[in-house]
Structure formats: structure tokens, C-alpha cells
PDB file of N, CA and C in Angstrom:
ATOM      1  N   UNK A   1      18.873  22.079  -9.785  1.00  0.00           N
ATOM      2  CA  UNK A   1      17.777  21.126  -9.874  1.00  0.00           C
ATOM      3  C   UNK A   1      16.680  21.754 -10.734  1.00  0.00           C
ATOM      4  N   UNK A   2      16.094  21.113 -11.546  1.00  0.00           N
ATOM      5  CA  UNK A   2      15.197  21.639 -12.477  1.00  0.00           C
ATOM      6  C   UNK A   2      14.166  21.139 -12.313  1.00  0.00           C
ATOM      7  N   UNK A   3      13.148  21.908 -13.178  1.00  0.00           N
ATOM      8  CA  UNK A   3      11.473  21.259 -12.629  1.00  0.00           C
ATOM      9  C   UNK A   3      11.166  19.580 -12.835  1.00  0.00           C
ATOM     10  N   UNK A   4      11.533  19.379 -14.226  1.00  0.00           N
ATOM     11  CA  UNK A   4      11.906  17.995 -14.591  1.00  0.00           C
ATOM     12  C   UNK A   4      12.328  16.896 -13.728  1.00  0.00           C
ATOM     13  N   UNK A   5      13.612  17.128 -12.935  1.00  0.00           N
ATOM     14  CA  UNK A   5      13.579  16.625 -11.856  1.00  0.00           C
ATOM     15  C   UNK A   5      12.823  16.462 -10.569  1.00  0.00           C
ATOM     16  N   UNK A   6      12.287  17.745 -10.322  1.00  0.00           N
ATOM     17  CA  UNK A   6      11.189  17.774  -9.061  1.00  0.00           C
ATOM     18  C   UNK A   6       9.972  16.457  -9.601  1.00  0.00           C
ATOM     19  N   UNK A   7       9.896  17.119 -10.506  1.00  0.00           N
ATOM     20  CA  UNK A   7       8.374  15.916 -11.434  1.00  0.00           C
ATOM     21  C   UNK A   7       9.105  14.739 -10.932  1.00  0.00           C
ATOM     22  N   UNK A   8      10.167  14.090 -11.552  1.00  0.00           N
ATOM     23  CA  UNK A   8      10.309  13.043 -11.810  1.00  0.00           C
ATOM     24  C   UNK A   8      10.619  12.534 -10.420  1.00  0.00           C
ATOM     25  N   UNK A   9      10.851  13.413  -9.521  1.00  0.00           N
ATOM     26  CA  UNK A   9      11.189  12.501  -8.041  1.00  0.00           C
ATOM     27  C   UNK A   9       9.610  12.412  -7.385  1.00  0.00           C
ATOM     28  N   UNK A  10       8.780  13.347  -7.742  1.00  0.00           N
ATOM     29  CA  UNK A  10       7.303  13.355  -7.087  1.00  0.00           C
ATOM     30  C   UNK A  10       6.624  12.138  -7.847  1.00  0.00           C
ATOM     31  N   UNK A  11       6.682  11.821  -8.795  1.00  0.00           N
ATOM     32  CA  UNK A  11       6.522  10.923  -9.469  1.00  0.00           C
ATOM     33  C   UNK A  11       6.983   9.524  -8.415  1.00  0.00           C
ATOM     34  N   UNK A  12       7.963   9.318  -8.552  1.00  0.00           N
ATOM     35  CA  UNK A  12       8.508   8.269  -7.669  1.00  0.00           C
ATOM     36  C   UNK A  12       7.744   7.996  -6.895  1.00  0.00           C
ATOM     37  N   UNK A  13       7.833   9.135  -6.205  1.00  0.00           N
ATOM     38  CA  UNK A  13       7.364   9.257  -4.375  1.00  0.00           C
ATOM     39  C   UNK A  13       6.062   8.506  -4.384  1.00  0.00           C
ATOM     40  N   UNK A  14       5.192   8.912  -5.226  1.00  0.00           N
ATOM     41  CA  UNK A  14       3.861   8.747  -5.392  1.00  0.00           C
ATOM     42  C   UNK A  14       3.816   7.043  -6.270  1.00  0.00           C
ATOM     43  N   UNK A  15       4.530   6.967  -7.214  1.00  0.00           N
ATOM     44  CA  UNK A  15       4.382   5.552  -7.314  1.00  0.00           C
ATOM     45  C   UNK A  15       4.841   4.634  -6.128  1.00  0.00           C
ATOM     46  N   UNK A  16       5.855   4.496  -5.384  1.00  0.00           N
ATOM     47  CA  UNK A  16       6.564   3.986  -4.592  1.00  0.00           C
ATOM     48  C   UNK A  16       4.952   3.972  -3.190  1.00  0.00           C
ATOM     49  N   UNK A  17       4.494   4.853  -2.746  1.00  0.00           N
ATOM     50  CA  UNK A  17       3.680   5.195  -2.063  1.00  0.00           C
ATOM     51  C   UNK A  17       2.345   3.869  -2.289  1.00  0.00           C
ATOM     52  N   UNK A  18       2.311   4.307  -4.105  1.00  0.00           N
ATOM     53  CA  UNK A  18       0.974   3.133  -4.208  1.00  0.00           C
ATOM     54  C   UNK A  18       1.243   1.741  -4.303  1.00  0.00           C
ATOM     55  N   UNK A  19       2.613   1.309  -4.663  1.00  0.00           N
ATOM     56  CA  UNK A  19       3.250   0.019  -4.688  1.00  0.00           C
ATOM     57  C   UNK A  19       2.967  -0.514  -3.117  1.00  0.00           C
ATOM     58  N   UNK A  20       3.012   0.134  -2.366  1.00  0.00           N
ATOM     59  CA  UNK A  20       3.330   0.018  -0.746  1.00  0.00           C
ATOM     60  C   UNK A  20       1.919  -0.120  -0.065  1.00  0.00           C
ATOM     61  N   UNK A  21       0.898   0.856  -0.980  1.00  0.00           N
ATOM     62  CA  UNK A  21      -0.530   0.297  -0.153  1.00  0.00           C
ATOM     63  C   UNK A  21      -1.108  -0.226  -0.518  1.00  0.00           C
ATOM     64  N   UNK A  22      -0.987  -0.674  -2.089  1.00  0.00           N
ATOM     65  CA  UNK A  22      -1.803  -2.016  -2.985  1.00  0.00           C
ATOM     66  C   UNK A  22      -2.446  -2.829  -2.106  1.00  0.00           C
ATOM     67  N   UNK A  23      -0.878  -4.203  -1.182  1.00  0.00           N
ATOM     68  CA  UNK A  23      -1.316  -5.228  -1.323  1.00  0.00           C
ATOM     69  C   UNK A  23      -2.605  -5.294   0.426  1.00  0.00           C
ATOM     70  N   UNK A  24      -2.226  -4.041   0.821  1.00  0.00           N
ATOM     71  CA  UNK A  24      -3.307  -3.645   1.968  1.00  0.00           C
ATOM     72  C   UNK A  24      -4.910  -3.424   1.576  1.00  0.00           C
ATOM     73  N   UNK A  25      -4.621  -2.644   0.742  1.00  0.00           N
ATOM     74  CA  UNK A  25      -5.802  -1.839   0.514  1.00  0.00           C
ATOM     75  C   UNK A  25      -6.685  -2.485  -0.427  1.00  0.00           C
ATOM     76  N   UNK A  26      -6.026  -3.707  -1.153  1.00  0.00           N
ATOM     77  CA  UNK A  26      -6.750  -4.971  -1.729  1.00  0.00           C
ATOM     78  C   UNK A  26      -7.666  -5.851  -1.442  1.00  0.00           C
ATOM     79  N   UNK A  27      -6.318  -6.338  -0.255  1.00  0.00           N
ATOM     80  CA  UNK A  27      -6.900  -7.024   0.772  1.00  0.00           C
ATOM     81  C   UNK A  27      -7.857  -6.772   1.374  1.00  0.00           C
ATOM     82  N   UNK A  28      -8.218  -5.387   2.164  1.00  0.00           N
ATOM     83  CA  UNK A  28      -9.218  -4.901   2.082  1.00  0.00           C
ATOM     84  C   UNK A  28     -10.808  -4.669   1.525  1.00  0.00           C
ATOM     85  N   UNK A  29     -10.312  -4.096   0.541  1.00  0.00           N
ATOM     86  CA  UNK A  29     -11.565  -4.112  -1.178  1.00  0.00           C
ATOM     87  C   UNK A  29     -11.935  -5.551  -0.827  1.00  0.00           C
ATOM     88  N   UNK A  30     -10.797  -6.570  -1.242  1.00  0.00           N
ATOM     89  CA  UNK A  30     -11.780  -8.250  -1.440  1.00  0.00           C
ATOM     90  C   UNK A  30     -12.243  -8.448  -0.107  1.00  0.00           C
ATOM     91  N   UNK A  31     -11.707  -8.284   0.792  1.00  0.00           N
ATOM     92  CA  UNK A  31     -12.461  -9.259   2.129  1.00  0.00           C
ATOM     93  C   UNK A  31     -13.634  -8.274   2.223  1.00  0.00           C
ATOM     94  N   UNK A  32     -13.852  -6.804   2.752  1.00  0.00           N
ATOM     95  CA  UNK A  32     -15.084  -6.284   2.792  1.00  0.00           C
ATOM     96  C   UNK A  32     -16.119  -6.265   1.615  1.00  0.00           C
ATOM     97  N   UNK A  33     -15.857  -6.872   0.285  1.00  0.00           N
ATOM     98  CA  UNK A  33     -16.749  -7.045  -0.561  1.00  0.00           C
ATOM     99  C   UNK A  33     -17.706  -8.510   0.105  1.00  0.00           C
ATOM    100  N   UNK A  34     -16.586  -9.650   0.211  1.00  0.00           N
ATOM    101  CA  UNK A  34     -17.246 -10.965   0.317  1.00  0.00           C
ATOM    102  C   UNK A  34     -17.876 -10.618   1.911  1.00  0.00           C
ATOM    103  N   UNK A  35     -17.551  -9.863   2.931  1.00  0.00           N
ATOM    104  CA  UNK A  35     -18.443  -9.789   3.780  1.00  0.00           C
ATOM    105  C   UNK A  35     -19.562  -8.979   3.569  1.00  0.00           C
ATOM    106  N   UNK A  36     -19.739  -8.013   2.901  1.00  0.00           N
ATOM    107  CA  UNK A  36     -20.742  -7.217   2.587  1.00  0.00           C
ATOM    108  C   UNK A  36     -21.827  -7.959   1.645  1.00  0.00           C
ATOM    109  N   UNK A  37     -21.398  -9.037   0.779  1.00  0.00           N
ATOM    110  CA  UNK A  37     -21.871 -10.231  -0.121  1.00  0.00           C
ATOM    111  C   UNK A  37     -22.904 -11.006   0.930  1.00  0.00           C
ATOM    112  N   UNK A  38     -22.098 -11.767   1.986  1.00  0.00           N
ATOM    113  CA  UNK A  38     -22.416 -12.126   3.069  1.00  0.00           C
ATOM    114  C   UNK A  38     -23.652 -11.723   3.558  1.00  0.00           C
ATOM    115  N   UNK A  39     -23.299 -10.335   4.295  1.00  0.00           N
ATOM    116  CA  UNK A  39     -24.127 -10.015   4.845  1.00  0.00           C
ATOM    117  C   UNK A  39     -25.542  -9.666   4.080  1.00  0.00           C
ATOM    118  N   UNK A  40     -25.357  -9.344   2.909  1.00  0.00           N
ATOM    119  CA  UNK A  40     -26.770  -9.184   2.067  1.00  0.00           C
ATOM    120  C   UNK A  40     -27.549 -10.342   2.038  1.00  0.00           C
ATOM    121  N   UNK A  41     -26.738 -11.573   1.915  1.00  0.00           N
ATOM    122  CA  UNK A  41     -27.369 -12.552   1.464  1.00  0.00           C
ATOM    123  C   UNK A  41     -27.853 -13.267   2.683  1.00  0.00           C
ATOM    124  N   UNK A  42     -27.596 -13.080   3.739  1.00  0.00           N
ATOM    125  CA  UNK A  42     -28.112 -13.839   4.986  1.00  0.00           C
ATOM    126  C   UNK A  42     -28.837 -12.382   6.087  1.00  0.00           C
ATOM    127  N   UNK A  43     -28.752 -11.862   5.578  1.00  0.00           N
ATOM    128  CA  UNK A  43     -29.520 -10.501   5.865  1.00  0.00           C
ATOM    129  C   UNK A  43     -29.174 -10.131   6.869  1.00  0.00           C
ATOM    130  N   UNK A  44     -27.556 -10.199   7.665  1.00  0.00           N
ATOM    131  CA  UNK A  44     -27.060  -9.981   9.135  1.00  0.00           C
ATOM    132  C   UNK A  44     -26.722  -8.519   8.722  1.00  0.00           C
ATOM    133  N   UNK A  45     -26.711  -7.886   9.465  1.00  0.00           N
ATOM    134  CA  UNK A  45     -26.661  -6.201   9.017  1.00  0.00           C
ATOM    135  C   UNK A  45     -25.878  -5.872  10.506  1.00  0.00           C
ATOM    136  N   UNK A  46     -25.214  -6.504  10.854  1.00  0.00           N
ATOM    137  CA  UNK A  46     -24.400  -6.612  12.101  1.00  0.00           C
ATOM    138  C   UNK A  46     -22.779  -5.194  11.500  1.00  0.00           C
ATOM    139  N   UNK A  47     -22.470  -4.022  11.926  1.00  0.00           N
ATOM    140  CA  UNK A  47     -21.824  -3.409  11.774  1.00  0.00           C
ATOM    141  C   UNK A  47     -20.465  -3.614  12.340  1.00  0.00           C
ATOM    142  N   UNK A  48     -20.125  -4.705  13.348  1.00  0.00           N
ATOM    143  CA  UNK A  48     -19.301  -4.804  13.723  1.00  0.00           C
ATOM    144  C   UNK A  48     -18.504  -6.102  12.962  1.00  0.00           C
ATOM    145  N   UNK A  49     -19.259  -6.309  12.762  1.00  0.00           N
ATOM    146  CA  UNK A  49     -19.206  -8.455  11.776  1.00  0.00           C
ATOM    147  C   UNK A  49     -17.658  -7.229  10.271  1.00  0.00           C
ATOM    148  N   UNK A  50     -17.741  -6.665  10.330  1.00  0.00           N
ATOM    149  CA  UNK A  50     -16.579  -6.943   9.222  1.00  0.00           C
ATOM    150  C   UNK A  50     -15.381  -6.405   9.908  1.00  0.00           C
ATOM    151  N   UNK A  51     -15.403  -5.665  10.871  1.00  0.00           N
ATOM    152  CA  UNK A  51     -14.089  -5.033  11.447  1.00  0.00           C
ATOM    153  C   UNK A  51     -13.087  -6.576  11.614  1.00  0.00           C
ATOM    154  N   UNK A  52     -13.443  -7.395  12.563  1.00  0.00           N
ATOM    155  CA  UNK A  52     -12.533  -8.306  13.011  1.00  0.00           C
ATOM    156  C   UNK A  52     -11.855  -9.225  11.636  1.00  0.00           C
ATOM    157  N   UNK A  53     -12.784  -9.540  10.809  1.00  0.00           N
ATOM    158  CA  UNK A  53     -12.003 -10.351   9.421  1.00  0.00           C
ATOM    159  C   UNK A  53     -11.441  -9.613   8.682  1.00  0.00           C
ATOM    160  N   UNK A  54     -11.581  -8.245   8.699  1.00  0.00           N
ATOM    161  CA  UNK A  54     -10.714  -7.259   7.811  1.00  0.00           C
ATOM    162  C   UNK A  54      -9.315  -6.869   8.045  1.00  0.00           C
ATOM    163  N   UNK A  55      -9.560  -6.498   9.867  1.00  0.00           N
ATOM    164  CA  UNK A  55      -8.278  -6.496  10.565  1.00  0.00           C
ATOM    165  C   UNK A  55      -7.316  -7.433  10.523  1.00  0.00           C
ATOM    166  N   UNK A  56      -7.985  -8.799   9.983  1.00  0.00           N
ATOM    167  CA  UNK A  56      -6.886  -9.686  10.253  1.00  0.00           C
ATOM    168  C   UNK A  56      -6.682 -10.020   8.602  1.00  0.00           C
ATOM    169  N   UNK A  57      -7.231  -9.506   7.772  1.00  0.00           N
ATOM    170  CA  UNK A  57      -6.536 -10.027   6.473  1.00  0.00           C
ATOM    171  C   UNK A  57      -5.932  -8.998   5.920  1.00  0.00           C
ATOM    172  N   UNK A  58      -5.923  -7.553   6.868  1.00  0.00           N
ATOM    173  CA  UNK A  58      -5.046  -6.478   6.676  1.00  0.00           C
ATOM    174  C   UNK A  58      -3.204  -7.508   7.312  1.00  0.00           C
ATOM    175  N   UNK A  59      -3.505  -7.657   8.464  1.00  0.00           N
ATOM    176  CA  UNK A  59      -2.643  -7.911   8.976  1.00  0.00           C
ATOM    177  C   UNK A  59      -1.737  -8.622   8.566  1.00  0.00           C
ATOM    178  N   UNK A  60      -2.684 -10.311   7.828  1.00  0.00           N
ATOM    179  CA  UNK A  60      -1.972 -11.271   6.753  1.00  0.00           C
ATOM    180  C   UNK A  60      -1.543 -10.792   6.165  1.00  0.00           C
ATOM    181  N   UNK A  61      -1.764  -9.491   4.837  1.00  0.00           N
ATOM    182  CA  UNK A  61      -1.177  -9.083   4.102  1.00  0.00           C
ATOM    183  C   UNK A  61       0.108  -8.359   4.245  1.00  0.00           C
ATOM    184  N   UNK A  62       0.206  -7.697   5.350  1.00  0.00           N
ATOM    185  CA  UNK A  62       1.988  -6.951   6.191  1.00  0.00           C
ATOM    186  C   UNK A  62       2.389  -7.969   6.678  1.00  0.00           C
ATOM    187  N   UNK A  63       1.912  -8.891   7.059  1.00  0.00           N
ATOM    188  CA  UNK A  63       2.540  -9.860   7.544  1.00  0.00           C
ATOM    189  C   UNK A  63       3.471 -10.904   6.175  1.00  0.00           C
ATOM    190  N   UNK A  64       2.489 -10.918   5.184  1.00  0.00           N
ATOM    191  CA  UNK A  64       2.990 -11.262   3.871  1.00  0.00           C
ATOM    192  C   UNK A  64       4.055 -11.159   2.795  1.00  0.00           C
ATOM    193  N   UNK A  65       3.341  -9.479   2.725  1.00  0.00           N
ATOM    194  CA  UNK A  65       3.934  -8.539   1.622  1.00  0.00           C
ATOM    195  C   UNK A  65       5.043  -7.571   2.700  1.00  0.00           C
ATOM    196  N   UNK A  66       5.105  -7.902   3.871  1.00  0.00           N
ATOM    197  CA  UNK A  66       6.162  -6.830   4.403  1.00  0.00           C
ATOM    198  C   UNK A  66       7.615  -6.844   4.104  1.00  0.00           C
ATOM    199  N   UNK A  67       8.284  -8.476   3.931  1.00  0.00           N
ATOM    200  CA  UNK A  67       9.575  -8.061   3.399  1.00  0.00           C
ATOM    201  C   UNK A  67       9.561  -7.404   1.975  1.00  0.00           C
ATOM    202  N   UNK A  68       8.945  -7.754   0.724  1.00  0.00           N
ATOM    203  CA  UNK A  68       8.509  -7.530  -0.096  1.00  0.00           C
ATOM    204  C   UNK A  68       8.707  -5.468  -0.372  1.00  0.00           C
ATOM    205  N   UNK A  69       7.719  -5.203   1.036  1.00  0.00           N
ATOM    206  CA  UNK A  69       7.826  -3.493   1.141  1.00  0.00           C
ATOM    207  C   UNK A  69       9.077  -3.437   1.243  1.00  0.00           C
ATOM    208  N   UNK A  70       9.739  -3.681   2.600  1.00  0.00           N
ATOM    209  CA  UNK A  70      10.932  -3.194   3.002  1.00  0.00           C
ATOM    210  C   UNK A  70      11.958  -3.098   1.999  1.00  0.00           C
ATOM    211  N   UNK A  71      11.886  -4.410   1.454  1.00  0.00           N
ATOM    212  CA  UNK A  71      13.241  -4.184   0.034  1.00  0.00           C
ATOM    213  C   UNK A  71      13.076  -3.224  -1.064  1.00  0.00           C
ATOM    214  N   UNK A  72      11.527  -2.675  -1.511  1.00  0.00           N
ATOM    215  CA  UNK A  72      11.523  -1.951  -2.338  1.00  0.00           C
ATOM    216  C   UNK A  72      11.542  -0.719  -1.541  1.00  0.00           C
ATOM    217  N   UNK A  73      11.678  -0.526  -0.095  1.00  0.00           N
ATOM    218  CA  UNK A  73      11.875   0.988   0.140  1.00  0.00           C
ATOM    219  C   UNK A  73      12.954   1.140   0.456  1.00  0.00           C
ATOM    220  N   UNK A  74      13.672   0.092   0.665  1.00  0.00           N
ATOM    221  CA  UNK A  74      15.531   0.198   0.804  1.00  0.00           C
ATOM    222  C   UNK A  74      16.063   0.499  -0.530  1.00  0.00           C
ATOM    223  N   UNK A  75      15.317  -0.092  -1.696  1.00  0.00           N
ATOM    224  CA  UNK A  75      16.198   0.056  -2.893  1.00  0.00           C
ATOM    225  C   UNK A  75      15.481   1.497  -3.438  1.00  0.00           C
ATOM    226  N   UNK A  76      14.582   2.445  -3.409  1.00  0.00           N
ATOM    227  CA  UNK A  76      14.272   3.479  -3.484  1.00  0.00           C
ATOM    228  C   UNK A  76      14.959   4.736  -2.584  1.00  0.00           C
ATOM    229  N   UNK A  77      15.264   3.985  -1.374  1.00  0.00           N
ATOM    230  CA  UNK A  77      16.018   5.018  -0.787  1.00  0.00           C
ATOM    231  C   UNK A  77      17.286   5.136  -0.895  1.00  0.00           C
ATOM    232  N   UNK A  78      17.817   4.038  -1.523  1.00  0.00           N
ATOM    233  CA  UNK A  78      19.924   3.965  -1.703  1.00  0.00           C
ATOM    234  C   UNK A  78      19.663   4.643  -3.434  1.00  0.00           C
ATOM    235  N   UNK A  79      18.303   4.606  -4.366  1.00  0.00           N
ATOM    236  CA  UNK A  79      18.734   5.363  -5.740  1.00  0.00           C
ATOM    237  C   UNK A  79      18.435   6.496  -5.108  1.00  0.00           C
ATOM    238  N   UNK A  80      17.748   6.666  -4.179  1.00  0.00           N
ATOM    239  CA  UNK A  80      17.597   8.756  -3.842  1.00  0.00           C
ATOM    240  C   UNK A  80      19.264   9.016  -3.343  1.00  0.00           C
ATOM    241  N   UNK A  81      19.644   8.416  -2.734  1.00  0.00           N
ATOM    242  CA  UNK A  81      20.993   8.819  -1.913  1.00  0.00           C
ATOM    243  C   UNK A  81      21.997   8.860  -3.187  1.00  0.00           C
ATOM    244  N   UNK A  82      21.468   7.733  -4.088  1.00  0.00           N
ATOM    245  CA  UNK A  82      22.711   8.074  -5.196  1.00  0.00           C
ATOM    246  C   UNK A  82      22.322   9.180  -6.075  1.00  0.00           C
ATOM    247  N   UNK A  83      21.203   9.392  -5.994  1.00  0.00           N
ATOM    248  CA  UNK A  83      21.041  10.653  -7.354  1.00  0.00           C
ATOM    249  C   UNK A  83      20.982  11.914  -6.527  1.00  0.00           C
ATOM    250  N   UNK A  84      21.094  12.028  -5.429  1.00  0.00           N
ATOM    251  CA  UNK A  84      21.473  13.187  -3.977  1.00  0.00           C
ATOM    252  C   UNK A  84      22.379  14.219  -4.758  1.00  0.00           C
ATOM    253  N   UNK A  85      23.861  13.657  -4.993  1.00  0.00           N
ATOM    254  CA  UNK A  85      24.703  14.894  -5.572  1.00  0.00           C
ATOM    255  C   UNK A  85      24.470  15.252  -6.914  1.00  0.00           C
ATOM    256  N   UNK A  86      23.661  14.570  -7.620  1.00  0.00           N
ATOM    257  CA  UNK A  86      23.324  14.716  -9.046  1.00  0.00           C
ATOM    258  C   UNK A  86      22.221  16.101  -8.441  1.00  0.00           C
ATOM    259  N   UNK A  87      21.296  15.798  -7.906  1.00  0.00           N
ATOM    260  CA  UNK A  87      19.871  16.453  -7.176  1.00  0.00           C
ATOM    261  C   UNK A  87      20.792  18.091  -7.107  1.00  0.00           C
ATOM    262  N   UNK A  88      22.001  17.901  -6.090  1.00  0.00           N
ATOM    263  CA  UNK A  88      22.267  19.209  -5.345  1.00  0.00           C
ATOM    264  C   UNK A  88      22.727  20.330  -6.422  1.00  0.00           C
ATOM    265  N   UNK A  89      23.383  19.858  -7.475  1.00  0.00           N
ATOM    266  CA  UNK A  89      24.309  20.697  -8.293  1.00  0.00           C
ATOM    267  C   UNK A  89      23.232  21.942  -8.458  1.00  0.00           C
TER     268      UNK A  89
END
């Protein structure tokens, strides 16, 4: 196994990783922007006011995008298993 390879599987790992927390961590970014929007503009400075709409448009989104994950980490994990004996030599 050569360095080239190490790169190129850390590589993976790490793209595969950000493909997987995008459509969370989006979801996120937009809903706590428009509540933070919110809250400026009606001047509620309430700290608890964004947990509950965030939690749940985290949730929409796995709830969404979860088959979506699963197939791209099934098909990432059957090319690791195939490039396995290529990997070992």
C-alpha cells in the first residue's frame, strides 16, 4: 500500500463524511439564521425559542435525506471491500 493510496482513501473518508452532514448541518445554518432574523426583529431574545424548531428541522432532514445517506454509505463501503485485496498487496 502506498502513500497515494492512504491519501486517496482519507480523501474519501472525508468527502463521504461531508456528503453525510451537509443536508443536517444546512438545515441547521437556514433554520437558526431565520430564527435569529426573527428574533432581532421582534426583539424576543428568548434562548430557548430556537432549540425546539431546529431540533425538528434537523430531524426532517434524516428523516428526508436518510435513505439517500444509507445508499451512499452502502455503495462506499462494497468499493472499500472491493479495493480491500488491491489495498492488502
Amino acid at each position: 500500500m502506498t502513500d497515494t493510496m492512504i491519501v486517496e482513501l482519507g480523501l474519501q473518508a472525508m468527502t463521504i463524511a461531508a456528503k453525510m452532514a451537509a443536508p443536517v448541518l444546512l438545515t441547521a445554518l437556514g433554520v437558526g439564521f431565520a430564527i435569529s432574523l426573527f428574533q432581532s426583529v421582534t426583539q424576543i431574545q428568548e434562548a430557548t425559542l430556537a432549540f425546539v424548531p431546529k431540533a425538528a428541522a434537523c430531524g426532517a432532514a434524516l428523516l428526508f435525506s436518510g435513505n439517500w445517506m444509507l445508499h451512499e454509505m452502502i455503495s462506499y463501503t462494497e468499493q472499500l471491500f472491493d479495493k480491500l485485496p488491491m489495498l492488502l498487496r
